[in-house]
N, C-alpha and C. Protein backbone atom coordinates (compact mmCIF):
# COMPACT_ATOMS: atom_id res chain seq x y z
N UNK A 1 -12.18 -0.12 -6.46
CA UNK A 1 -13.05 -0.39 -7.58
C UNK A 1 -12.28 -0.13 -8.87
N UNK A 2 -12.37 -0.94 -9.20
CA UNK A 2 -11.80 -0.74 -11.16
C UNK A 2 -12.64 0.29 -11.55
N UNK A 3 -11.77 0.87 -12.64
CA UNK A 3 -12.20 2.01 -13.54
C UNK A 3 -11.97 1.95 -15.17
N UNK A 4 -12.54 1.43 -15.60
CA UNK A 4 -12.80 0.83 -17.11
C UNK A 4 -11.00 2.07 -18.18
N UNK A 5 -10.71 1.37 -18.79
CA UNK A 5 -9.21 1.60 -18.92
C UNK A 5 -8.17 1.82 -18.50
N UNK A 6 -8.30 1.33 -16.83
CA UNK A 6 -7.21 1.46 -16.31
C UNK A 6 -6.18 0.71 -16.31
N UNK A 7 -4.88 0.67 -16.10
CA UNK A 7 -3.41 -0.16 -16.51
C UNK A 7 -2.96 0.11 -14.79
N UNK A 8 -2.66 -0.90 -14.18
CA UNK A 8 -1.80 -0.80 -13.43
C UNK A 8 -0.47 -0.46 -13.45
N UNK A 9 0.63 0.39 -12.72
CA UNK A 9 1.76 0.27 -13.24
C UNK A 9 2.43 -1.02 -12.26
N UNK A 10 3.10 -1.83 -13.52
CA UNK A 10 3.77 -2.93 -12.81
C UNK A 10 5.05 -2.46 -12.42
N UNK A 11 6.53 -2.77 -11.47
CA UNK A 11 7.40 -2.57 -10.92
C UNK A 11 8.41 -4.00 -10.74
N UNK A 12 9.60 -3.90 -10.87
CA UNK A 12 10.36 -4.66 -10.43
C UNK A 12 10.49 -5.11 -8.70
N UNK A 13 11.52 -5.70 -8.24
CA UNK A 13 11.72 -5.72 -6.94
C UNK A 13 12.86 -4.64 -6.23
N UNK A 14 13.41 -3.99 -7.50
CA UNK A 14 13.91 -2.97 -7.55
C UNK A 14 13.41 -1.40 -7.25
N UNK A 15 11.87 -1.21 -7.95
CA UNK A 15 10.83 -0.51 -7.75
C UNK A 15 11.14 -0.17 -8.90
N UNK A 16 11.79 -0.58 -10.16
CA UNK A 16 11.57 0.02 -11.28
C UNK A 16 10.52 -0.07 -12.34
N UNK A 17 10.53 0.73 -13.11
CA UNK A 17 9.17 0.07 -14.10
C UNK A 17 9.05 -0.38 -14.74
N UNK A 18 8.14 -1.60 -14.84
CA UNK A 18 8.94 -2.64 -16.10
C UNK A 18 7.63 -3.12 -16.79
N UNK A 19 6.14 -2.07 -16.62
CA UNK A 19 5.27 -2.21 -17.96
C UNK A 19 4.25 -2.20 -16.98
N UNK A 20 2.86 -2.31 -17.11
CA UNK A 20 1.42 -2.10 -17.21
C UNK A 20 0.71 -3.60 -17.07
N UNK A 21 -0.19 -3.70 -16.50
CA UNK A 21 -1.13 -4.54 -17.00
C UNK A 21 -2.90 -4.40 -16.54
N UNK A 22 -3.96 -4.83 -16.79
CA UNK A 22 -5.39 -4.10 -17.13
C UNK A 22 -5.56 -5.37 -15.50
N UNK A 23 -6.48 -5.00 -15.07
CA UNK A 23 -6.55 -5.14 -13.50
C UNK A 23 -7.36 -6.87 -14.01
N UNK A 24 -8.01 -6.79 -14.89
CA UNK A 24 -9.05 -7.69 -15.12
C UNK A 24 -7.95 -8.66 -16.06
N UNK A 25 -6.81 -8.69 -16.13
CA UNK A 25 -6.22 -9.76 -16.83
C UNK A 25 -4.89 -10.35 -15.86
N UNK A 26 -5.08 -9.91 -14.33
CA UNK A 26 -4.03 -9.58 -13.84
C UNK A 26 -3.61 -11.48 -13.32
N UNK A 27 -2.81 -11.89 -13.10
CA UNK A 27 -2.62 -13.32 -13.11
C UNK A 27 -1.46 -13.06 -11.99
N UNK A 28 -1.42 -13.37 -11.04
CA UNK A 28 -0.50 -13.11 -9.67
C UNK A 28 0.49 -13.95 -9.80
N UNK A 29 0.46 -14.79 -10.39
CA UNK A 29 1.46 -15.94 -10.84
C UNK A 29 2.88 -15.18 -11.58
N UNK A 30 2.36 -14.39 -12.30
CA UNK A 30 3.41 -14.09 -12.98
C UNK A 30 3.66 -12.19 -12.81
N UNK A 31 2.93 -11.84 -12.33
CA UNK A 31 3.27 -10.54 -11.87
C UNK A 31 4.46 -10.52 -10.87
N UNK A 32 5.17 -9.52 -11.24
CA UNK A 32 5.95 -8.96 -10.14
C UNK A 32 5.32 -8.52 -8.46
N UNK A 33 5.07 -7.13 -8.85
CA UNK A 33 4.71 -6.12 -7.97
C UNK A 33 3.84 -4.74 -8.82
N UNK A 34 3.41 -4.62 -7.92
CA UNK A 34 2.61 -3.45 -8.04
C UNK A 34 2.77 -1.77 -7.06
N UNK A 35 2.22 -0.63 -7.58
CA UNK A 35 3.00 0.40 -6.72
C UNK A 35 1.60 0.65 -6.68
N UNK A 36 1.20 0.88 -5.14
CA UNK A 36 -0.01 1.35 -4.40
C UNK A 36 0.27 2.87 -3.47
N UNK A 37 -0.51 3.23 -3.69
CA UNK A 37 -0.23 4.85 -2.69
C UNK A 37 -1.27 4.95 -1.88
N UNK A 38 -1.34 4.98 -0.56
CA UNK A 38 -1.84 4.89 0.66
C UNK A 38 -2.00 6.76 1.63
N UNK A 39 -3.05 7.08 2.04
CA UNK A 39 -2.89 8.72 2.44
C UNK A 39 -4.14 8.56 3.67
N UNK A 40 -2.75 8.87 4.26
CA UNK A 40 -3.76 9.05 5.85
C UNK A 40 -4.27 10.56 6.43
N UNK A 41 -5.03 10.99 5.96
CA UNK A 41 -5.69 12.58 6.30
C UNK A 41 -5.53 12.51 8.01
N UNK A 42 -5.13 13.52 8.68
CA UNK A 42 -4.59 13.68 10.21
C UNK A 42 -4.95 15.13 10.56
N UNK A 43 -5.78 15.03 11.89
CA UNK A 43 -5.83 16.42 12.00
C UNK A 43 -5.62 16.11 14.00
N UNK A 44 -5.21 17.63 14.18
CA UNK A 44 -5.22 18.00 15.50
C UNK A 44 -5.86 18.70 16.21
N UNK A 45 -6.43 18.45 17.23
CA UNK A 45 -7.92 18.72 17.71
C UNK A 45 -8.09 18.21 19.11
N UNK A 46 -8.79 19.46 20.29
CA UNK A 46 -8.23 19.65 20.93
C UNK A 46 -7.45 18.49 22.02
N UNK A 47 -5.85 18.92 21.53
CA UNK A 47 -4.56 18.37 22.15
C UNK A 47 -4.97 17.42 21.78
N UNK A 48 -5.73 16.52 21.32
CA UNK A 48 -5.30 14.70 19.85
C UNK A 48 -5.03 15.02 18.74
N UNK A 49 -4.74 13.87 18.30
CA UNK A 49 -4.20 13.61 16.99
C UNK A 49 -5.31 12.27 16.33
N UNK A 50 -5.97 12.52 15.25
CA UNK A 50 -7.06 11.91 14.77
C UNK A 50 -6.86 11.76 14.03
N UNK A 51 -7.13 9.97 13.00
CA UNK A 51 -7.20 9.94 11.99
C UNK A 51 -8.20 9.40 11.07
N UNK A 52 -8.64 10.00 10.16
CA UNK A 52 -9.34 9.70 8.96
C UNK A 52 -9.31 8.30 8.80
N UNK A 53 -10.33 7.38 8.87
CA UNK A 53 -10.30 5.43 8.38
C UNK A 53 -11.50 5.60 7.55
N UNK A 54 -11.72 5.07 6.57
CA UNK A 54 -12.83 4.80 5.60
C UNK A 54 -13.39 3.43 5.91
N UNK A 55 -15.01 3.54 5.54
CA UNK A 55 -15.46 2.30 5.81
C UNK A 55 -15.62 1.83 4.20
N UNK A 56 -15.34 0.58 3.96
CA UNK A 56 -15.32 0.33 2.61
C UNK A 56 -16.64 -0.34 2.26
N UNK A 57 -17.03 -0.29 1.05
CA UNK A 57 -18.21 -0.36 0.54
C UNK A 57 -18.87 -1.98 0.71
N UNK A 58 -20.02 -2.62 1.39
CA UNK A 58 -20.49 -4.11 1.27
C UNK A 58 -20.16 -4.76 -0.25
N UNK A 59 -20.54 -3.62 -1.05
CA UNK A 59 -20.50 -4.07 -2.69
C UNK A 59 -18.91 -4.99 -3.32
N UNK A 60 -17.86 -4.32 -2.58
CA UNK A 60 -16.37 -4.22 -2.97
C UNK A 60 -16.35 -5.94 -2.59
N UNK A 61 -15.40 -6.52 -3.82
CA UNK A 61 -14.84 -7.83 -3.81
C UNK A 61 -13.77 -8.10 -2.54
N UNK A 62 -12.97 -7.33 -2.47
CA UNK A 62 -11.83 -7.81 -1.54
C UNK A 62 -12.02 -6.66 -0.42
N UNK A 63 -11.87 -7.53 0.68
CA UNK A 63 -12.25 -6.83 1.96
C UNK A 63 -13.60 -5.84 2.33
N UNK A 64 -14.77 -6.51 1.69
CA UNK A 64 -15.93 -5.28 1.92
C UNK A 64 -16.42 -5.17 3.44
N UNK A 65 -17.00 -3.87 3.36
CA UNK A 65 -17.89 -4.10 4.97
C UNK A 65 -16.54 -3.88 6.02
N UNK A 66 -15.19 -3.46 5.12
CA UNK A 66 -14.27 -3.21 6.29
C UNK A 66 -13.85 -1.92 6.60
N UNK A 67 -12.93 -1.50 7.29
CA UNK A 67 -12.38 -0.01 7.50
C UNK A 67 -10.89 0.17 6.75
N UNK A 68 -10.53 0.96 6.35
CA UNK A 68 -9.22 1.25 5.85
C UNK A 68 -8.54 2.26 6.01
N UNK A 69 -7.54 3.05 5.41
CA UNK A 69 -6.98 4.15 5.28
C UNK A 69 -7.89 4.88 4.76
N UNK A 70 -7.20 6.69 4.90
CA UNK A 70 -8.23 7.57 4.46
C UNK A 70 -8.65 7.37 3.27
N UNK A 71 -7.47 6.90 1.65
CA UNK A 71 -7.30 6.75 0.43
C UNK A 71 -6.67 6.17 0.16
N UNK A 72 -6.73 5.11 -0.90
CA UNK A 72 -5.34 4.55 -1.81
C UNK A 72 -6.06 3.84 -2.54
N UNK A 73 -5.15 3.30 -3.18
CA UNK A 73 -5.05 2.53 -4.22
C UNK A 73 -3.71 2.36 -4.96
N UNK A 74 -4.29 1.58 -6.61
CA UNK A 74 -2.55 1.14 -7.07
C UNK A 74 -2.27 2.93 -7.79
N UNK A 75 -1.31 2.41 -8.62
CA UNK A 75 -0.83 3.49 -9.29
C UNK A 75 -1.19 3.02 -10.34
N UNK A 76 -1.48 4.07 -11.79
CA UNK A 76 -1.48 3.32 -12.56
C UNK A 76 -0.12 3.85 -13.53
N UNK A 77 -0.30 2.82 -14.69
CA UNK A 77 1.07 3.26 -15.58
C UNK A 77 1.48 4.37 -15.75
N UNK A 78 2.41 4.68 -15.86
CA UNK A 78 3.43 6.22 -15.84
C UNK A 78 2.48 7.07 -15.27
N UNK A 79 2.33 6.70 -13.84
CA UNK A 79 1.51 7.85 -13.05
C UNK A 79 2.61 8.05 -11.69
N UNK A 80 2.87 9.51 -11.51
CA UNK A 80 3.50 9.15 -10.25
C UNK A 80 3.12 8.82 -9.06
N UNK A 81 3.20 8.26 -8.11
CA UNK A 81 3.09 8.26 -6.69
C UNK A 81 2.10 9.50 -6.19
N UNK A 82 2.97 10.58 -6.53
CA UNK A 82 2.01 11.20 -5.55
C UNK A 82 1.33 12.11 -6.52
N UNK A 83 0.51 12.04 -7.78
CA UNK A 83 -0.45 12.10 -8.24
C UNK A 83 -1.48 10.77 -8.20
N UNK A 84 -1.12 10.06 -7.98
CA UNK A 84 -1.96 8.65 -7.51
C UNK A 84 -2.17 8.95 -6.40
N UNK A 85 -1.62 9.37 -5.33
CA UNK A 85 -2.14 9.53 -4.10
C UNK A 85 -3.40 10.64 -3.96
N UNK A 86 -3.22 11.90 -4.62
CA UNK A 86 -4.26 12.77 -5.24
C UNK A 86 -5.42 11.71 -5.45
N UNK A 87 -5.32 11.68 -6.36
CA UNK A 87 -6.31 10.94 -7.47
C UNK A 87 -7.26 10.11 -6.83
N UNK A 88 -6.80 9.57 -5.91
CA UNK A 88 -7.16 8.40 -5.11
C UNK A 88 -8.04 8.76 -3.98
N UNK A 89 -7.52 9.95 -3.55
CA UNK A 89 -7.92 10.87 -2.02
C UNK A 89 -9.27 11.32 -2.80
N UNK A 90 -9.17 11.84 -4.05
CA UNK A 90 -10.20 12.31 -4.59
C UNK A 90 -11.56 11.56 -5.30
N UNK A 91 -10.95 10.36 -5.43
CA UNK A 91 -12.16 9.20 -6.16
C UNK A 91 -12.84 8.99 -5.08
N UNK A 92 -12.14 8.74 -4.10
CA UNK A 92 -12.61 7.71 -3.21
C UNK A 92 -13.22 8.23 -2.06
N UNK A 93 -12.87 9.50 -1.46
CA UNK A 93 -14.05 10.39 -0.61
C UNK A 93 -14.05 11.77 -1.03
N UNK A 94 -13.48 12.38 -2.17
CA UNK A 94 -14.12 13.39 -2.49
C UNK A 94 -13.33 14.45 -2.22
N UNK A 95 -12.23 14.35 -1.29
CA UNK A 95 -11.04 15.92 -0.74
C UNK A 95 -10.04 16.19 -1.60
N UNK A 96 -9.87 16.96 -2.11
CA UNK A 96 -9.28 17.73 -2.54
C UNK A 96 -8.33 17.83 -1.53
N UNK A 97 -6.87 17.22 -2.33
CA UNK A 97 -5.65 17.69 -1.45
C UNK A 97 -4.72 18.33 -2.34
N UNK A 98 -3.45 19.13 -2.22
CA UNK A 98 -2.27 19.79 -2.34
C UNK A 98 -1.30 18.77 -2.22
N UNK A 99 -1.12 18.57 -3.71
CA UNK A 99 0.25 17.41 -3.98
C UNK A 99 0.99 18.23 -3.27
N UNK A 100 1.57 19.29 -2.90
CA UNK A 100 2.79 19.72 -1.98
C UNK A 100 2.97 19.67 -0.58
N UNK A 101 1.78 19.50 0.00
CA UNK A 101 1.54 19.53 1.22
C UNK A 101 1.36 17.64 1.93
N UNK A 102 1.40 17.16 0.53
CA UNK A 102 1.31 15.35 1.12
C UNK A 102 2.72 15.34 1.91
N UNK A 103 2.77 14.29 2.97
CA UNK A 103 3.87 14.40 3.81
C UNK A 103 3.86 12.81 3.46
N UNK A 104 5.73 12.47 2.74
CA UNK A 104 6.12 11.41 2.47
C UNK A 104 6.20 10.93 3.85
N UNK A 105 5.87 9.82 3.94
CA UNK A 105 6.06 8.46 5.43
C UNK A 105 7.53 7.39 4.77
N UNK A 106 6.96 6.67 3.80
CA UNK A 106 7.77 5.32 3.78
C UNK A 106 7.33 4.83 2.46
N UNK A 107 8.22 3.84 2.15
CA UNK A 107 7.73 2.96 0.72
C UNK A 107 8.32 1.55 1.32
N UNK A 108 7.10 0.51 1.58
CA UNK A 108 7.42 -0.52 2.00
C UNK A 108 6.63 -1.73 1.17
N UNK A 109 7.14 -3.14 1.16
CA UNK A 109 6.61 -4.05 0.31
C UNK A 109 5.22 -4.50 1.66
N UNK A 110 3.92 -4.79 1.09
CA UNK A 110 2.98 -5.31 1.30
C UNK A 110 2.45 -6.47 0.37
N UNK A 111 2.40 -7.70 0.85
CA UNK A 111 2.21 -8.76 -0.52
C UNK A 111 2.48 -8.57 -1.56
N UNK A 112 2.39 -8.11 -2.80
CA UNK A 112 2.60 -7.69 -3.97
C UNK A 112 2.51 -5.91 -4.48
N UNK A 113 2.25 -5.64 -3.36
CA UNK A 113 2.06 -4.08 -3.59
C UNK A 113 3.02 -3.25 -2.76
N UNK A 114 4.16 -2.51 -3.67
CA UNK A 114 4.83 -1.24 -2.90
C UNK A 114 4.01 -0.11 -2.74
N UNK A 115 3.67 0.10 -1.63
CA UNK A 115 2.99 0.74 -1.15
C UNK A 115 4.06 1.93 -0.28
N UNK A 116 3.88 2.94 -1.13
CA UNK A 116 3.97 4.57 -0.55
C UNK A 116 3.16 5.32 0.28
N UNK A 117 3.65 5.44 1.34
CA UNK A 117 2.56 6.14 2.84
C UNK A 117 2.55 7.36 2.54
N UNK A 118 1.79 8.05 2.51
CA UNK A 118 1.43 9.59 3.28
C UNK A 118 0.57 9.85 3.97
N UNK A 119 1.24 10.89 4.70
CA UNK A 119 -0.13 11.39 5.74
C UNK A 119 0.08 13.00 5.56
N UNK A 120 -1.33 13.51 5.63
CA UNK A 120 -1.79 14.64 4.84
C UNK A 120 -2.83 15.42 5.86
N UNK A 121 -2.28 16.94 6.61
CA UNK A 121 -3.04 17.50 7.63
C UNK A 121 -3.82 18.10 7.33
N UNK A 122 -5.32 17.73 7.86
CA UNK A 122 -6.36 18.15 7.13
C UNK A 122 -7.21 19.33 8.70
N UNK A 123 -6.08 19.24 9.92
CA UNK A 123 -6.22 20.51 10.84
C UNK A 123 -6.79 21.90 9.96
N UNK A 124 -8.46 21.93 10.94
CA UNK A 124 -8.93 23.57 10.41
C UNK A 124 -9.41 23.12 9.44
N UNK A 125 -9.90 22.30 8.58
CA UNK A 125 -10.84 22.18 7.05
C UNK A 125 -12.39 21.54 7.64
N UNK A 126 -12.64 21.92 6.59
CA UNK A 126 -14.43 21.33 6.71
C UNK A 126 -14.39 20.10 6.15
N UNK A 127 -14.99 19.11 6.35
CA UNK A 127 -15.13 17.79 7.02
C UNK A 127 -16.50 17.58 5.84
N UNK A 128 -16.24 17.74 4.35
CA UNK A 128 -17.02 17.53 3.26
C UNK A 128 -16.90 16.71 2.25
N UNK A 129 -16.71 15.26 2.73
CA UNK A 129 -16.39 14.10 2.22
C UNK A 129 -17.45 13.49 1.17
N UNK A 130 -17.13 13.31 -0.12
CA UNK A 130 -18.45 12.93 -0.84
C UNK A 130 -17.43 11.37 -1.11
N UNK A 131 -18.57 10.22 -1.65
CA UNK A 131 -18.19 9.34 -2.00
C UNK A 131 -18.71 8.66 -3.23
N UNK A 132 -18.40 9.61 -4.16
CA UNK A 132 -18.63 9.01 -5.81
C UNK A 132 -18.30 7.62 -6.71
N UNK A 133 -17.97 7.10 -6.29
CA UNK A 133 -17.79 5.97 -6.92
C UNK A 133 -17.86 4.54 -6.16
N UNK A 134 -18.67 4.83 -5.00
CA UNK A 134 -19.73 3.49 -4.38
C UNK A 134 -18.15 2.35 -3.70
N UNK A 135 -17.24 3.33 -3.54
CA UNK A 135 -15.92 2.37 -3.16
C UNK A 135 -15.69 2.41 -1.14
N UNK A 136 -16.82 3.72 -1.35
CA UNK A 136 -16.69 3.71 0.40
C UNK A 136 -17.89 4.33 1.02
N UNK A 137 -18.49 3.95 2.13
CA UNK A 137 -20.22 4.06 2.28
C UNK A 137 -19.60 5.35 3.10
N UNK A 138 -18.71 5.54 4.31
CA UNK A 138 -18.38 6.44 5.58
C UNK A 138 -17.26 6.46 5.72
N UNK A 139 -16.71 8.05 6.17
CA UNK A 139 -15.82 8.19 7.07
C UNK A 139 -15.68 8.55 8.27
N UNK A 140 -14.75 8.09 9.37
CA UNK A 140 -14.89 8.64 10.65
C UNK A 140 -13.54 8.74 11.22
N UNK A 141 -13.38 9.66 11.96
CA UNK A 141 -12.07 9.95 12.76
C UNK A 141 -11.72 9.52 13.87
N UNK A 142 -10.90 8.47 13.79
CA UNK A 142 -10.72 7.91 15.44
C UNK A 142 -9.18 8.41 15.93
N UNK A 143 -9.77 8.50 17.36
CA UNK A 143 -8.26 9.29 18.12
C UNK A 143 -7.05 8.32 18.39
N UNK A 144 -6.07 8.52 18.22
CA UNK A 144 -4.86 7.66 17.86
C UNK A 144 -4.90 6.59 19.20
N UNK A 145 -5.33 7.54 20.18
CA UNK A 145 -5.48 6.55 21.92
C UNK A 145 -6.54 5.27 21.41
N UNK A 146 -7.73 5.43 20.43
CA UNK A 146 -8.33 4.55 20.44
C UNK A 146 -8.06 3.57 19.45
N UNK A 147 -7.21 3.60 18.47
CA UNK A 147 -7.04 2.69 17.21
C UNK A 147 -6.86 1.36 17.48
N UNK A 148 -6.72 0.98 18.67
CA UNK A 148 -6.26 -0.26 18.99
C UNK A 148 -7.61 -1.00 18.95
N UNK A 149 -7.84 0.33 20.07
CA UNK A 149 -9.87 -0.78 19.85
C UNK A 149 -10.16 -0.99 19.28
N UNK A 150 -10.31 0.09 17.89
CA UNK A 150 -10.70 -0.01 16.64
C UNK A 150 -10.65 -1.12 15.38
N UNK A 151 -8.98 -1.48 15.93
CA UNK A 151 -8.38 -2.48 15.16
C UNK A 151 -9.28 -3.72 14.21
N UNK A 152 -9.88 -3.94 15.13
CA UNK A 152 -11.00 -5.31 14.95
C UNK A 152 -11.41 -5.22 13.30
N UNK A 153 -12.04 -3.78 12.89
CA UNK A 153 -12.69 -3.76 12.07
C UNK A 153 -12.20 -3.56 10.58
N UNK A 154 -10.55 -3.22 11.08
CA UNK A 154 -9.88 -3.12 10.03
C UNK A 154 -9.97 -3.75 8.97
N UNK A 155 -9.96 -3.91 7.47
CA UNK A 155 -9.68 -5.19 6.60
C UNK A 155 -8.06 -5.89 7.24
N UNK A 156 -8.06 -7.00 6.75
CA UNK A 156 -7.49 -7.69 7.32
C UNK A 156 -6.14 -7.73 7.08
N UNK A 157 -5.44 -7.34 5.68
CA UNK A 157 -4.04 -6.81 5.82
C UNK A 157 -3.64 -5.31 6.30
N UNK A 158 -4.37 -4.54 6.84
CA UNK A 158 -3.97 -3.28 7.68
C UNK A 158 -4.35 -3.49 9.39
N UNK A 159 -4.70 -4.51 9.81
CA UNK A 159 -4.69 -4.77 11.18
C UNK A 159 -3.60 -5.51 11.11
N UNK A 160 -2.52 -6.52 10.80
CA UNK A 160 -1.63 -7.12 10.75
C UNK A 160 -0.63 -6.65 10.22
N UNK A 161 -0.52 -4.85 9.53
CA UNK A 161 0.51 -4.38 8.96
C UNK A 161 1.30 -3.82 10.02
N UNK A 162 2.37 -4.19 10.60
CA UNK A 162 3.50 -4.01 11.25
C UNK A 162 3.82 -2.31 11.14
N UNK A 163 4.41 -2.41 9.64
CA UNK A 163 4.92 -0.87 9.42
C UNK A 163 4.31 -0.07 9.38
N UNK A 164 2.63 -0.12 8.77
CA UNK A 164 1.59 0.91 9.11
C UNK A 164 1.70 1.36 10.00
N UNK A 165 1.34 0.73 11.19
CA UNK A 165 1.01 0.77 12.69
C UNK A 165 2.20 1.37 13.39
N UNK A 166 3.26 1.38 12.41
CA UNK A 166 4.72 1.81 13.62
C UNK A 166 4.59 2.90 13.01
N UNK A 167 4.18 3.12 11.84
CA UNK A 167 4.30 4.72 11.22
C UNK A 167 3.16 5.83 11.52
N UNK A 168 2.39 4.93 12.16
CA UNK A 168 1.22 5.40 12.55
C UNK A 168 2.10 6.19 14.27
N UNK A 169 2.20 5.25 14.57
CA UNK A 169 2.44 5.73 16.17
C UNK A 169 3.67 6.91 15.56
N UNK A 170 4.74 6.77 14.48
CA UNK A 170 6.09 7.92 14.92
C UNK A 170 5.21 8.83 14.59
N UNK A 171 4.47 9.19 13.38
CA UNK A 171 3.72 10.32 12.97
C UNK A 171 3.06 11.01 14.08
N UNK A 172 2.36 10.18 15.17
CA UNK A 172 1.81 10.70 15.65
C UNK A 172 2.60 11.66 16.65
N UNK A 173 3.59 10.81 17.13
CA UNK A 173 4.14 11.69 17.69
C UNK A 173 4.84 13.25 17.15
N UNK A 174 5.26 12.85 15.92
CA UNK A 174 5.57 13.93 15.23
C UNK A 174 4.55 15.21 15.15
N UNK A 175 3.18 14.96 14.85
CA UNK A 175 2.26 15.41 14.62
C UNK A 175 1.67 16.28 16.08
N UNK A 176 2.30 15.76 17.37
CA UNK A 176 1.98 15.74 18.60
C UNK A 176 3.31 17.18 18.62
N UNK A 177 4.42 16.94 18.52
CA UNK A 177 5.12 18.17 18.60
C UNK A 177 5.37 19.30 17.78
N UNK A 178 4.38 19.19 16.48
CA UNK A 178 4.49 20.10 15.74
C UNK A 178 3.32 20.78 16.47
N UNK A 179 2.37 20.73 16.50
CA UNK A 179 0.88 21.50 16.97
C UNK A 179 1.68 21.70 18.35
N UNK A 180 2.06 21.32 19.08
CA UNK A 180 2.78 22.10 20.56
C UNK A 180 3.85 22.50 20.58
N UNK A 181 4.24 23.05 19.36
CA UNK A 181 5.43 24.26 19.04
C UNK A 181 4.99 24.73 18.94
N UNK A 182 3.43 25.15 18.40
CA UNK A 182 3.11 26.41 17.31
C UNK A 182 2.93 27.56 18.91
């Protein structure tokens, strides 16, 4: 959902920054790229690994009525990455996360959007998701064994995202031998 003065930050193909523009004047024709930050909340529970998908709002123009990541969105001008990733976790269902504790994944091109992954362990917290700004009706946690099933309901560029899905599976595993060290 747009937020009345917001500036996207625009990016080269370089990922550098090369200016702003207001979401409502945005003309794809002549844009570069855009920097999006993406945060997958993950918890471990007993012996799975679960993740946070949002159901996105009927109201929303692009992709409504679908499921997504826990949070994201773009970045906006001279915002970093992972205060956008904050920001975003927080508009959009309400958690409060620890910029130090976000766990960098990847920065990969998605249509016009560089999109920065994190995934963020939300193991042991209370499960007090508000959704203020009408951008997402529910959240629910599906177990990594089932995402496939799940797939269906995805919006339609995160069921076809390649690198999501591969970063999805290393994490998990990662995520799988950290909780069976402890």
């Amino acid at each position: 959902m747009e937020h009345p003065g917001e500036i996207w930050q625009e990016v080269d193909f370089n990922g550098e920054r090369i200016g702003g523009i207001e979401p409502t004047k945005l003309d794809l024709d002549k844009v570069k790229l855009f920097i999006g930050a993406a945060v997958m909340l993950y918890r471990y529970k007993d012996g799975e690994v679960e993740y946070l998908f949002q159901h996105r709002s009927k109201k929303l123009q692009g992709n409504p009525d679908k499921w997504d990541v826990s949070a994201g969105g773009h970045v906006n001008l001279n915002e970093s990455r992972v205060t956008a990733a904050v920001r975003e976790t927080y508009e959009e269902i309400g958690a409060k996360i620890d910029s130090d504790k976000l766990e960098y994944a990847a920065t990969y091109l998605r249509w016009k959007v560089l999109v920065c992954l994190y995934f963020y362990d939300w193991t042991g917290k209370e499960d007090n998701f508000s959704f203020n700004d009408q951008e997402v009706e529910e959240v629910k946690w599906i177990k990594y064994k089932d995402i496939k099933d799940f797939m269906p309901n995805f919006k339609y560029n995160l069921a076809e995202d390649e690198v999501f899905l591969y970063y999805l599976k290393e994490w998990t595993a990662k995520i799988i031998k950290k909780y069976e060290n402890l």
